[in-house]
Every structure is written in C-alpha cells, then in structure tokens.
Protein backbone atom coordinates (compact mmCIF):
# COMPACT_ATOMS: atom_id res chain seq x y z
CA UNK A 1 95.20 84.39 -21.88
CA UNK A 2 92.14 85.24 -19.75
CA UNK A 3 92.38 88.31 -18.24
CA UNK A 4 91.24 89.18 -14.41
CA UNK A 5 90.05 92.55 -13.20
CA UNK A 6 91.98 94.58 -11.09
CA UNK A 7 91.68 94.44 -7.56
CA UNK A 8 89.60 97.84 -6.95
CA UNK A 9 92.19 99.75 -4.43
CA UNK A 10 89.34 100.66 -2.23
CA UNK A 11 87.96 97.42 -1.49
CA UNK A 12 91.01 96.39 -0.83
CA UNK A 13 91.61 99.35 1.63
CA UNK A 14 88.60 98.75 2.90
CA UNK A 15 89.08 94.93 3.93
CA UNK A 16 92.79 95.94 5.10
CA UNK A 17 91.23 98.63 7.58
CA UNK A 18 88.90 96.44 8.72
CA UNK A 19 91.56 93.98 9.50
CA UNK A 20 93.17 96.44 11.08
CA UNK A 21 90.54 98.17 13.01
CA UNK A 22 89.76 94.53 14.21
CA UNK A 23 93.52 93.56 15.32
CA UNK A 24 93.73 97.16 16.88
CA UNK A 25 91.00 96.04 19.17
CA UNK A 26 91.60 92.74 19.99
CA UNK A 27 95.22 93.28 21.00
CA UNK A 28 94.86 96.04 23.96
CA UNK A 29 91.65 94.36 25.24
CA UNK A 30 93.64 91.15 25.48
CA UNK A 31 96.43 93.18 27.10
CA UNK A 32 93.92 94.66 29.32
CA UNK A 33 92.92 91.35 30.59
CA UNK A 34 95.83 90.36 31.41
CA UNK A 35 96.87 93.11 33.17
CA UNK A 36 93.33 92.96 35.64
CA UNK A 37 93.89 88.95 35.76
CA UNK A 38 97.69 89.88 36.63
CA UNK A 39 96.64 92.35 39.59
CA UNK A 40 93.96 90.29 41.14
CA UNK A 41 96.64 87.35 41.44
CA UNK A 42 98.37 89.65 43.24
CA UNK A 43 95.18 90.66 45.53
CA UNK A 44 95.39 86.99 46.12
CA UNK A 45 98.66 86.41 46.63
CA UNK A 46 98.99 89.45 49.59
CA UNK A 47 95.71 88.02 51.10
CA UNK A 48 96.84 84.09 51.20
CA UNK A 49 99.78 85.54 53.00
CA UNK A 50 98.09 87.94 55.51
CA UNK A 51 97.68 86.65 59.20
CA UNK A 52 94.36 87.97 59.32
CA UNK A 53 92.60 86.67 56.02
CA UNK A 54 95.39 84.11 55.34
CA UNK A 55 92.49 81.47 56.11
CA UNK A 56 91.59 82.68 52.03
CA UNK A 57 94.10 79.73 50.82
CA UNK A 58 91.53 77.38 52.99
CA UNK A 59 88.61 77.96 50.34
CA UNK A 60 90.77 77.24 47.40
CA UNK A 61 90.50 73.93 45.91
CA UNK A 62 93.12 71.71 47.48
CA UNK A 63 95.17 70.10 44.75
CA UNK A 64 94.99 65.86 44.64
CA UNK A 65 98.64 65.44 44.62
CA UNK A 66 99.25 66.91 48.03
CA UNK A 67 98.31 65.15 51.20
CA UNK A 68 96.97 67.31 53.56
CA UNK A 69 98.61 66.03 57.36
CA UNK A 70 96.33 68.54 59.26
CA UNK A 71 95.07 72.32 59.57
CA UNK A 72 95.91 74.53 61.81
CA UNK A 73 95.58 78.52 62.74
CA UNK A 74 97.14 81.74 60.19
CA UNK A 75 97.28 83.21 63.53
CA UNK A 76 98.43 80.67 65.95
CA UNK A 77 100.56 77.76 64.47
CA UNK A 78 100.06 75.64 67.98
CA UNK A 79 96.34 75.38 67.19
CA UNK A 80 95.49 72.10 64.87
CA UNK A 81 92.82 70.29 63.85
CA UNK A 82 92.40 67.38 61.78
CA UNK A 83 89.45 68.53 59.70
CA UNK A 84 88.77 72.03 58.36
CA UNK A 85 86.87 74.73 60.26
CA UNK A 86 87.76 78.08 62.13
CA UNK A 87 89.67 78.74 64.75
CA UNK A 88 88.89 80.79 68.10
CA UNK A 89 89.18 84.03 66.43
CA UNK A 90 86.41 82.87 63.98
CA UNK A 91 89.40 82.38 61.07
CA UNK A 92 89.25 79.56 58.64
CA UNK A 93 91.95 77.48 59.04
CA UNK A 94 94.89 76.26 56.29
CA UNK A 95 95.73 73.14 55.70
CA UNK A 96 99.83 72.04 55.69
CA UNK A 97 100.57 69.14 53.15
CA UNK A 98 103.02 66.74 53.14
CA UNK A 99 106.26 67.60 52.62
CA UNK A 100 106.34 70.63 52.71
CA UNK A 101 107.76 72.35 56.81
CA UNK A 102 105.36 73.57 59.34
CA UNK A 103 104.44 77.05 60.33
CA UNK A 104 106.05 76.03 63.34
CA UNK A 105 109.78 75.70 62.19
CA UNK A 106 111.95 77.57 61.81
CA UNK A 107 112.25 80.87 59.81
CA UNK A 108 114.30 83.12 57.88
CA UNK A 109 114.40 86.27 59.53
CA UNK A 110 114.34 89.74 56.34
CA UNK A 111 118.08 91.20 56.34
CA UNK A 112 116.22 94.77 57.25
CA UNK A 113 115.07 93.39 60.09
CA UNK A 114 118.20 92.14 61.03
CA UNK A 115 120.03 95.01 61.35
CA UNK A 116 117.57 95.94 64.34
CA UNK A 117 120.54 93.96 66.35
CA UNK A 118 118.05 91.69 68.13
CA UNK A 119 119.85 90.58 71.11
CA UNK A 120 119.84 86.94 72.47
CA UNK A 121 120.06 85.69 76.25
CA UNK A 122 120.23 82.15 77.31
CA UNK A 123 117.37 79.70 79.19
CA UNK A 124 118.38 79.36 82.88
CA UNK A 125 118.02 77.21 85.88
CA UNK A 126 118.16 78.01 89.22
CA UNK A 127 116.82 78.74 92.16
CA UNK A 128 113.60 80.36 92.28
CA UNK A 129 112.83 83.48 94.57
CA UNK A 130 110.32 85.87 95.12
CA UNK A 131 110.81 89.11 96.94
CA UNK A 132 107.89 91.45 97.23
CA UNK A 133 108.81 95.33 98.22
CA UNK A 134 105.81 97.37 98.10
CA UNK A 135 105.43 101.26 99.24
CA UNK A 136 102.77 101.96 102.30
CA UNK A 137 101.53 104.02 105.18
CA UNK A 138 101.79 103.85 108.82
CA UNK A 139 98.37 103.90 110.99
CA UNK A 140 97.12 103.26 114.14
CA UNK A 141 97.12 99.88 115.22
CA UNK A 142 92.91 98.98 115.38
CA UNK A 143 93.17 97.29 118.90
CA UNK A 144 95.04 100.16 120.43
CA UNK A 145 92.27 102.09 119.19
CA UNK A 146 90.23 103.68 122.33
CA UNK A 147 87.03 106.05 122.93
CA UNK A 148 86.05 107.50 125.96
CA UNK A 149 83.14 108.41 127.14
CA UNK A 150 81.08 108.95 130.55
CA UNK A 151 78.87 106.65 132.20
CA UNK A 152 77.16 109.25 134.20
CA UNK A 153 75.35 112.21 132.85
CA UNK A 154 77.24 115.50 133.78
CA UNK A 155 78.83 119.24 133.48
CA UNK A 156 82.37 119.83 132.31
CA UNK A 157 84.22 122.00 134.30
CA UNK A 158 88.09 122.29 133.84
CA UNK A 159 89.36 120.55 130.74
CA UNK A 160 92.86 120.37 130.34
CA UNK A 161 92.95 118.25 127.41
CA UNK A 162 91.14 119.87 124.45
CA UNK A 163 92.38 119.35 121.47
CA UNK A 164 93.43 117.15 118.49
CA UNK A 165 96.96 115.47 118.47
CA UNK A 166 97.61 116.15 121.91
CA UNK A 167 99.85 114.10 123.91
CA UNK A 168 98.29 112.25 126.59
CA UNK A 169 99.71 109.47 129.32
CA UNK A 170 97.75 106.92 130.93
CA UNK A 171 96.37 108.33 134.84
CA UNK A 172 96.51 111.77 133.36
CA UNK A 173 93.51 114.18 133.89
CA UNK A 174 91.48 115.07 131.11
CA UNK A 175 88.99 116.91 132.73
CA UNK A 176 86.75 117.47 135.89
CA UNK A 177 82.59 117.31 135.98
CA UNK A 178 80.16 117.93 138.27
CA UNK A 179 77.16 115.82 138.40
CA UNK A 180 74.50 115.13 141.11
CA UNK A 181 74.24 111.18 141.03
CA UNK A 182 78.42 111.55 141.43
CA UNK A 183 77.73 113.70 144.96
CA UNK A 184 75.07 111.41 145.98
CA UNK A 185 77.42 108.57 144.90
CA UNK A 186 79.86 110.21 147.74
CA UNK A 187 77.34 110.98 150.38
CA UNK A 188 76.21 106.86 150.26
CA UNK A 189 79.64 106.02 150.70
CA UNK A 190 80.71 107.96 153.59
CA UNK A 191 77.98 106.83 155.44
CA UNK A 192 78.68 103.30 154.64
CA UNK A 193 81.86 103.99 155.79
CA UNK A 194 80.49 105.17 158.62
CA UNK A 195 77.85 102.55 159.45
CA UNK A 196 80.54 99.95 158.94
CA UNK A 197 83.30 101.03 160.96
CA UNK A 198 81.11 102.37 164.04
CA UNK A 199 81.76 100.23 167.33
CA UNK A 200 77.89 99.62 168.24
CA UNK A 201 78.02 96.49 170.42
CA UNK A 202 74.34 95.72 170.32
CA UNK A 203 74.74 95.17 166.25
CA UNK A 204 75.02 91.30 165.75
CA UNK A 205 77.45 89.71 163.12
CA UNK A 206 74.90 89.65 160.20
CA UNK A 207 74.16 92.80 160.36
CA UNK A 208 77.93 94.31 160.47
CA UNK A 209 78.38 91.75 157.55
CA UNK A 210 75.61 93.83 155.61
CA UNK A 211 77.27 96.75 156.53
CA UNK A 212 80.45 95.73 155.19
CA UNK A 213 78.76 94.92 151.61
CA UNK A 214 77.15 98.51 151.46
CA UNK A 215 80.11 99.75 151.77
CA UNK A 216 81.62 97.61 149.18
CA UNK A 217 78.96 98.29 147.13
CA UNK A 218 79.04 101.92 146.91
CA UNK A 219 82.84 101.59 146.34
CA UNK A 220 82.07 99.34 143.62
CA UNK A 221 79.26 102.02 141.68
CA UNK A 222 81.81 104.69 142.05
CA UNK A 223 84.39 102.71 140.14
CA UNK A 224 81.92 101.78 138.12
CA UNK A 225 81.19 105.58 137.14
CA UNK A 226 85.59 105.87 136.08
CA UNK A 227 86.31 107.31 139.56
CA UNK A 228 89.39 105.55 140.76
CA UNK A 229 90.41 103.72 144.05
CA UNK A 230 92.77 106.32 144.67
CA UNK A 231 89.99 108.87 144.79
CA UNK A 232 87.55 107.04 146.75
CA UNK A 233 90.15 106.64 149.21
CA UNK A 234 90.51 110.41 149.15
CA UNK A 235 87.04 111.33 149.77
CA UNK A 236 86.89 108.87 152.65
CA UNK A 237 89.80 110.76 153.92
CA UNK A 238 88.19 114.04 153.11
CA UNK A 239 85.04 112.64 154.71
CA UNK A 240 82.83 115.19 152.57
CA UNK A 241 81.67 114.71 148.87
CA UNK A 242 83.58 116.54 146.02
CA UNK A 243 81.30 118.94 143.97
CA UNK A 244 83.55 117.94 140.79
CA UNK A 245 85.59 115.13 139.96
CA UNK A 246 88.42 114.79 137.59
CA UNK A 247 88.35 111.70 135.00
CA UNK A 248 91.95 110.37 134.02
CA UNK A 249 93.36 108.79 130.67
CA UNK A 250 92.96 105.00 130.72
CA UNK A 251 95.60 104.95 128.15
CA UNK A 252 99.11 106.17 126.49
CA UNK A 253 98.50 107.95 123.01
CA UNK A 254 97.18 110.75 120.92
CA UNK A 255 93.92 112.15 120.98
CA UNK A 256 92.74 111.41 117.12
CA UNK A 257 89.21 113.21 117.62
CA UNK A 258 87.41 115.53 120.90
CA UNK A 259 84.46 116.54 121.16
CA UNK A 260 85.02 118.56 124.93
CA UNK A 261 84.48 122.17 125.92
CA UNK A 262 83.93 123.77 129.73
CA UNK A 263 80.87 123.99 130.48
CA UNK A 264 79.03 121.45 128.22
CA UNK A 265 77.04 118.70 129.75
CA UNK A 266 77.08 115.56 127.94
CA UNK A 267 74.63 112.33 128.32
CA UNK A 268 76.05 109.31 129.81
CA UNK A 269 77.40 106.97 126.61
CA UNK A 270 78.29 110.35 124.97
CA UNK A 271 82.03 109.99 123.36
CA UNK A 272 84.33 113.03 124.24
CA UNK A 273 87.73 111.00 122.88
CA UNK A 274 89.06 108.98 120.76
CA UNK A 275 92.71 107.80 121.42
CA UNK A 276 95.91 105.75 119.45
CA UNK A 277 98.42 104.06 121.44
CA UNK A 278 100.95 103.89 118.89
CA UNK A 279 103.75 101.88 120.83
CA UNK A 280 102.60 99.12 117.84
CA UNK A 281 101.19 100.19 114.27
CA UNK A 282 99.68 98.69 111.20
CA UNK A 283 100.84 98.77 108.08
CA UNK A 284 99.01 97.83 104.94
CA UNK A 285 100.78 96.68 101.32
CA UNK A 286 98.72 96.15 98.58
CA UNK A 287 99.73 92.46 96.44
CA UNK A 288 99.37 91.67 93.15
CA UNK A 289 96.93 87.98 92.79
CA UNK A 290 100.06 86.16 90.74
CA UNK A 291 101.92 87.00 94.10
CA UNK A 292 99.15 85.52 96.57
CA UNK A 293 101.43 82.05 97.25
CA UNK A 294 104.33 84.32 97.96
CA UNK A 295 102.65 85.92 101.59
CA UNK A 296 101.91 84.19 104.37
CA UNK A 297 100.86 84.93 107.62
CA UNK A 298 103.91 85.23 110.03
CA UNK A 299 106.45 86.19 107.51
CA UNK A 300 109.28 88.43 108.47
CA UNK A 301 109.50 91.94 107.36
CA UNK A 302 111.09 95.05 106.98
CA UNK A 303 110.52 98.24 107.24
CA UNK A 304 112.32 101.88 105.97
CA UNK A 305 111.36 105.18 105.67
CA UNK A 306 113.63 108.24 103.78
CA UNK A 307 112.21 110.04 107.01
CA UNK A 308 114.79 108.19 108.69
CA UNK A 309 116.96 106.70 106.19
CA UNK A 310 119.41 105.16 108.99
CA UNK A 311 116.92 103.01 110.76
CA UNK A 312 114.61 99.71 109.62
CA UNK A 313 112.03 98.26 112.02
CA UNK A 314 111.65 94.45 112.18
CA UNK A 315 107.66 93.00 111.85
CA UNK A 316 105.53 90.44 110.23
CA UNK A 317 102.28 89.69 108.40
CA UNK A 318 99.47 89.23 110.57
CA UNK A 319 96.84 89.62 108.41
CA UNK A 320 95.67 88.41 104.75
CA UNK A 321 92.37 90.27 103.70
CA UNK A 322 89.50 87.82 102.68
CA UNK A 323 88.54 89.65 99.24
CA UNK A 324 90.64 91.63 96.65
CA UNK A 325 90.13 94.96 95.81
CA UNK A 326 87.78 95.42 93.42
CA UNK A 327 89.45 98.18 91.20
CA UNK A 328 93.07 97.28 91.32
CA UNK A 329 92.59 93.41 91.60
CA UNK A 330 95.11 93.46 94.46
CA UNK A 331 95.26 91.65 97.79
CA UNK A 332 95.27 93.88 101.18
CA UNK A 333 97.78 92.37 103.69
CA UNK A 334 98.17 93.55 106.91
CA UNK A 335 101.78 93.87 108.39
CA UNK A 336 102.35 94.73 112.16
CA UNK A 337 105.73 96.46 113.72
CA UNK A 338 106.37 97.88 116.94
CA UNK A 339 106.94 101.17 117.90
CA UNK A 340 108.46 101.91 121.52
CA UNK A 341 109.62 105.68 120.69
CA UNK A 342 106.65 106.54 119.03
CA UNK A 343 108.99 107.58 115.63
CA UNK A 344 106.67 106.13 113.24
CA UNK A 345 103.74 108.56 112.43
CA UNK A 346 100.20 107.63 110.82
CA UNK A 347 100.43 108.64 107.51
CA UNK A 348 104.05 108.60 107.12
CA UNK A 349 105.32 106.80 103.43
CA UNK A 350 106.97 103.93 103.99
CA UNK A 351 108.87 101.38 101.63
CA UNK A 352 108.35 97.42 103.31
CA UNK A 353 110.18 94.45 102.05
CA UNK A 354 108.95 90.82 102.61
CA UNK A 355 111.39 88.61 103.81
CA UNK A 356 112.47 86.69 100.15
CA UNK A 357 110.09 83.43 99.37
CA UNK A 358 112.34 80.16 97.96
CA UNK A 359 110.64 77.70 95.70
CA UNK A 360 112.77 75.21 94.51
CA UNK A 361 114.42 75.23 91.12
CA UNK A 362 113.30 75.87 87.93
CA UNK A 363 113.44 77.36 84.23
CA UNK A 364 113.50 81.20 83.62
CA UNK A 365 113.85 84.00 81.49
CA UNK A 366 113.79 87.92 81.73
CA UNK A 367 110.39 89.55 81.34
CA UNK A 368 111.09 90.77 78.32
CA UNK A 369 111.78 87.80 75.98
CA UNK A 370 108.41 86.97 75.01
CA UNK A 371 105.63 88.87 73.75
CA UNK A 372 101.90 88.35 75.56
CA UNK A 373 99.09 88.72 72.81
CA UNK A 374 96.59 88.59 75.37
CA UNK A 375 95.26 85.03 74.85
CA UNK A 376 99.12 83.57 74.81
CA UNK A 377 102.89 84.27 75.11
CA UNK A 378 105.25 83.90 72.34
CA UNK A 379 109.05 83.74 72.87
CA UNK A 380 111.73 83.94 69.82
CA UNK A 381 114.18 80.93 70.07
CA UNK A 382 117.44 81.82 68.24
CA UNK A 383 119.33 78.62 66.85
CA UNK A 384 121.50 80.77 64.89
CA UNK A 385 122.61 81.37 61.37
CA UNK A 386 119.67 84.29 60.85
CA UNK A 387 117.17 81.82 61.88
CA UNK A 388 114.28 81.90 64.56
CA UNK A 389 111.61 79.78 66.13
CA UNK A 390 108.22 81.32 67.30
CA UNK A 391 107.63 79.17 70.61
CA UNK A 392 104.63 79.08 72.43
CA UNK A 393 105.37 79.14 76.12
CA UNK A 394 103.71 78.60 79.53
CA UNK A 395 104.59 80.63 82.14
CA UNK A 396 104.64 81.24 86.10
CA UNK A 397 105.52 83.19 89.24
CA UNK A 398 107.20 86.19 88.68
CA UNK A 399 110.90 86.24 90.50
CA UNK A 400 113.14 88.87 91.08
CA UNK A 401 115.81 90.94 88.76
CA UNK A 402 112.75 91.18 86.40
CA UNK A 403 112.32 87.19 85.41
CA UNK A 404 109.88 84.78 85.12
CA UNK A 405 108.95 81.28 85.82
CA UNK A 406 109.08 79.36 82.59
CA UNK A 407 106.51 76.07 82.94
CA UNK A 408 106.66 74.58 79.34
CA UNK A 409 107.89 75.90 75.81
CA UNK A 410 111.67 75.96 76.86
CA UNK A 411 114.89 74.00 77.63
CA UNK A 412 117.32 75.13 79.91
CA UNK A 413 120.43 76.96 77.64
CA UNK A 414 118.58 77.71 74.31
CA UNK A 415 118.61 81.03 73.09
CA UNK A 416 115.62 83.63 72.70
CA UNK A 417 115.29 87.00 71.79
CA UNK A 418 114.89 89.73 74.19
CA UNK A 419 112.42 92.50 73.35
CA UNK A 420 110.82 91.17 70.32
CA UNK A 421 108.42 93.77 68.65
CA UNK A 422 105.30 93.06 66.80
CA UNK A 423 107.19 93.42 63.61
CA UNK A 424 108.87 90.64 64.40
CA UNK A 425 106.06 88.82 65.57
CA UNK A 426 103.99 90.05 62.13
CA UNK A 427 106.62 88.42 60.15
CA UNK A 428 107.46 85.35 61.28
CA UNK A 429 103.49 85.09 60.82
CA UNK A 430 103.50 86.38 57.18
CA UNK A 431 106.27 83.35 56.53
CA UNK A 432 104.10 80.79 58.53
CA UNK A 433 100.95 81.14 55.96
CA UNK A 434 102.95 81.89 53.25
CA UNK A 435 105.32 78.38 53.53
CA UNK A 436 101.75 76.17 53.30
CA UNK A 437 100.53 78.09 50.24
CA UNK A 438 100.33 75.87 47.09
CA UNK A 439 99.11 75.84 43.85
CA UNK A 440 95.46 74.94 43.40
CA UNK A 441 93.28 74.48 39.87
CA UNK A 442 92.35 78.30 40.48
CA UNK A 443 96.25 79.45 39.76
CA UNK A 444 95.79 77.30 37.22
CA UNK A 445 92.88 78.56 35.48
CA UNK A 446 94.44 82.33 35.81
CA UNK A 447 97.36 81.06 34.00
CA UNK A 448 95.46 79.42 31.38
CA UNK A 449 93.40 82.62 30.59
CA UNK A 450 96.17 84.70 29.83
CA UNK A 451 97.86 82.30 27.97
CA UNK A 452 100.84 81.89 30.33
CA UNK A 453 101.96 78.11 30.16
CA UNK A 454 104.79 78.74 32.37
CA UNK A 455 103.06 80.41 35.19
CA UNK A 456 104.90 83.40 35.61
CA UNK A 457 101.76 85.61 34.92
CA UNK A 458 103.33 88.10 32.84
CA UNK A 459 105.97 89.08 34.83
CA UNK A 460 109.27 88.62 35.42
CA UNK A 461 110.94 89.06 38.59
CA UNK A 462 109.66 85.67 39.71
CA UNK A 463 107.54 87.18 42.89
CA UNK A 464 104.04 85.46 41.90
CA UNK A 465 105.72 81.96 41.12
CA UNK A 466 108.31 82.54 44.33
CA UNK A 467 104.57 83.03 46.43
CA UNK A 468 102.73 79.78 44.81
CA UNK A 469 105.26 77.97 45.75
CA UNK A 470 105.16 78.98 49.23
CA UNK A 471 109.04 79.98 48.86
CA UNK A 472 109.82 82.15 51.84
CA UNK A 473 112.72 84.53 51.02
C-alpha cells in the first residue's frame, strides 16, 4: 500500500487562516456596500418625492414600457407641457405615464393630519355685493376756503378779530385802518357828490352827465378798495372823510390762520386771514385698487362719528383722485356732506359707509378657503371619505361677510376646506410627485449590485418598494 505524508498541521492552518482572513474581509465590505447603496436609495427616494427637487425623477432614464402622456410641474400640477424642460421656477419637470392618476386627483389625506378637524363649507351662489366702510377725517371744504387781504396799502388800528379759531359772521368787522389813498378816496367823492348834485343852470346836459360818472366812479374805486355801499353812503351823509375805516368779513367761518396786530401796516396784496365756511365739508377715504369698480362718482353715503353716536349725515362721492398713492397703493376719493350746525369739526375721526354696490350673481367662497402662494390660489375640494382635491382657482371682487368672487376652479355646492395650512398644502404636494415616480434601469442597477432580485433593497418594511411604485399611503 503506498503510503502518503501527513498533511503538515501548519500548512494546513496556514491555508485555513488565509481562507478565513479572506472571507472575514469580503463579507463586511460586501455588507458595507450594501448598507451605503441602501442609504443613497433612500437619498433618492426623499428627493424624487420633495416639491422642490422632485424634478430629480425627470433625469432618470424613463423606462420603455411606460408611455409618457405629458410633463408637468413638482410644484404646480396645472402647469404641462408636452416635452421636457423647466418650469417658471426654473424646476425640471416630471413626466406622468399612462396609467398611472395625475398629480391632479385626488389624494389621501395622513390620519395625523386628520385629526386637525379640517372643516368643510359649501360653494355658493348668489347675489354679489360690495360694501366699502372705511375710517376718515373731516376738513374744510377747498371752495369754502377764503383769504383776505387789502387792496390798499395801510395802518391797522383797532382789530377785533385776532386770533386763530375764532368765530366770525359774514358783515362782521375785523378791523379798522387808516390809509391816505382811503382819505383822498373820500375827499374825491364828496366833491363829486357835490359837483353832481349842485343846481348850476349855466352847466349843459353833457357836462352834468360827466358829473354824474365821477361820481360813479369814485363810488366804484371805493368799493373797489372792500369799503361797502353802506359806508359810502355814510360818509356822504357825514360829508367829511373818515381817518380810519373798518373792513368786514365777506364770509361765515373760522379763522384757520392771522397774521394781524394794531398798529402794523401791511402792503396792498398782503394776506391777514384765512377763513373755512364749514356749513359743507370734505371728507377723504382711502380705497383699496381691487375695489376701484365699486366707487363711483355720485354714490350715496353715510356718515357716523362715536362723537355723536346718535346722529349719521347723508353725502356722496364727488371726487375720484387721478393717481394712487404711491406707498399704500390706494385710491383717494373725495366724499362731500353738509354741515348746517357746524357739528362736524376738521380733524374729527369719522367711520363712512358707501351705499352697498350689486353685481349680479355669481360663485363664492369665504376668504379663507384657499391658500394664495403668491403667483396662484389653491383651494382644497373635499369629496369625502378622507379624500381631497388641490384646485387651482381664479378669483374676483371681494364681497362682504369676508367672501370672494370665485371666476373659475369651482362649481356651485362642492365642498372645500376652510383654513388650509401649508402642511396641508406641502402634502398633498409630496403625494403629487410621489404618485408619478416609477422604476427606471437606475433602481434597477442598485438592486442588481447588492444582489437583491426582489427589489426590496435589504429591508423589510416595504417603504423603498411602496416609493418605486409611486404607492401613496
């Protein structure tokens, strides 16, 4: 029998270690890549489902079974296009295959978010009205607005009426001044007077005609000069000039601003006053622009004031401003109300209600049931059974009890959501890219590498293969 040596135990130690040192490292670094391959599906996964990089699923190969119907926005599902690109916001967008439902339908909404009690109210029709009440201040109506001043250069003298606010009444004195072209005024007519009402025989018709226009023209100068007929009819009583001469109020009012003290002389144009008749007033509101078809000139108003909270004053618009404000973006419109008993002060706060403007009929919904991303308004329609519809709406005029004018989007009796938050808005979103996601040869090629036929990526809680699919729990 032919022998064979024995195996030498070291060699064979040796070889068995070496096996084993080699196993030892090929298992965890095959266990390693797995794990990195495993996470950076998941990178994937949460960016192909983000709103804001969701466009990722756009770069991935789009698999040859699937027939893409069009692409359309992450961000805004009413945006399509019927070849690839980006989309306002500079997003790529994702394509939605065939067969498979729309980020426009309708979605699931998460039980946590649920139990946030989201209340529903219904699409109405009716009448459509628009009542404007906006706060404001009395002042002085503009045309009621006077100055004063003299025409002749003179001294003040006795000045009754020197001060701010005070009362005045039209034919009232204000003061008295002395000026020399006023007594020469005086001497020229009494000696008109005199000429013309003499009984000199030997003066023939034209010249007692020219006598009679002196006369009326020194009458005339003096009354031009603010000196009235009842006072040139006094001096030709008198029949001697006045050293000083009192000037009356040509109007009802307030003095607003003076500028008279005794003994001052003043130039002829000067101003001394500045008077308000406020038996009318002004009153300006300020309007919003989306409320510009809602004012019109003549429209009834009223007025109220918690100064008097037992009266209201009847007016109207008489006035629309030709430019808006620059700051505010408002409209100034001017509103005018009378004021017999002088009750309504400038600069008294006021509250003034438009009389209400009817448009017709139409669709509406409180302000708060959609939300406005700045660019467009989104309401919720509820059909029921947990489910909701992100809608993209136009809307209109603003009416009263806090609604809105609904132009497009909605049908009169479905139900939306009042006060939907962002949340909700992120995740019907989410569920919008997520439902178009589909496999593509990259998934494929992940699975492949770590040996994962089935696709479930080494886990098990079915949240990567629930995502490919584009499941939306």
């Amino acid at each position: 029998m032919e022998s064979h040596p024995a195996p030498d135990p070291r060699t064979t130690d040796d070889t068995s270690g070496e096996s084993a040192t080699r196993s030892g490292t090929d298992g965890p670094a095959t266990r390693s890549l797995g794990w990195i391959v495993f996470l950076a599906a998941i990178v994937i996964g949460i960016l192909a489902g983000s709103p804001i990089v969701g466009g990722l699923q756009a770069l991935l190969p789009a698999p040859r079974d699937r027939e893409i119907l069009y692409w359309t926005s992450p961000s805004n599902p009413q945006e399509r296009s019927d070849k690839p690109g980006k989309n306002a916001m500079g997003m790529p967008l994702v394509p939605v295959y065939k067969g498979i439902p729309g980020p426009t339908g309708p979605h699931r909404i998460d039980p946590v978010l649920q139990e946030r009690s989201f209340w529903t109210v219904p699409v109405t029709k009716g009448p459509l009205v628009r009542t404007i009440k906006a706060p404001a201040t009395i002042h002085p109506a503009e045309p009621l607005i006077q100055e004063y001043s003299l025409k002749v250069g003179a001294w003040l003298e006795q000045v009754p009426v020197d001060y701010t606010g005070q009362q005045v009444k039209k034919g009232e004195p204000l003061f008295s001044a002395y000026s020399p072209d006023l007594v020469a005024g005086q001497r020229e007519l009494l000696l008109s007077a005199k000429a013309a009402g003499g009984e000199n025989t030997r003066v023939d018709d034209v010249v007692a005609a020219q006598m009679k226009q002196n006369l009326s023209n020194s009458k005339q100068r003096l009354r031009y000069w603010d000196i009235t007929q009842d006072q040139i009819d006094a001096i030709l009583q008198e029949g001697k000039p006045r050293k000083a001469i009192a000037f009356v109020s040509p109007t009802n009012g307030y003095v607003l601003d003076q500028s008279t003290k005794e003994g001052d002389y003043h130039e002829a144009g000067e101003r001394l006053y500045r008077f308000a008749d406020l038996s009318t007033v002004w009153v300006d509101i300020y309007i919003s622009a989306q409320d510009l078809d809602h004012v019109k000139v003549g429209q009834e108003a009223t007025l109220a004031t918690p100064s008097f909270p037992d009266r209201t004053w009847k007016g109207k618009v008489t006035y629309r401003y030709p430019e808006l404000e620059p700051v505010s973006r408002t409209l100034r419109v001017r509103l005018e109300f009378a004021n017999p008993d002088n009750v309504l002060k400038p600069g008294l706060f006021v509250t003034v209600v438009l009389a209400p403007d009817r448009f017709g009929e139409g669709l509406s919904i409180p302000l708060n049931g959609f939300i406005d991303t700045g660019t467009r308004r989104i309401a919720y329609v509820s059909p029921g059974g947990g489910m909701i519809e992100p809608r993209e709406i136009q809307t209109g005029s603003l009416l009263d009890e806090e609604r809105v004018v609904v132009r497009s989007g909605l049908s009169e009796g479905e139900a939306i959501i009042v006060d939907p938050t962002y949340l909700l808005d992120a995740e019907v979103r989410l569920r919008a890219v997520n439902r178009n996601f589909v496999p593509s040869p990259l998934w494929r090629e992940l699975d492949e590498m770590t040996n994962d036929p089935k696709g479930t990526m080494g886990g098990k809680s079915g949240s990567m293969p629930a995502m490919r699919k584009g499941a939306a729990k």
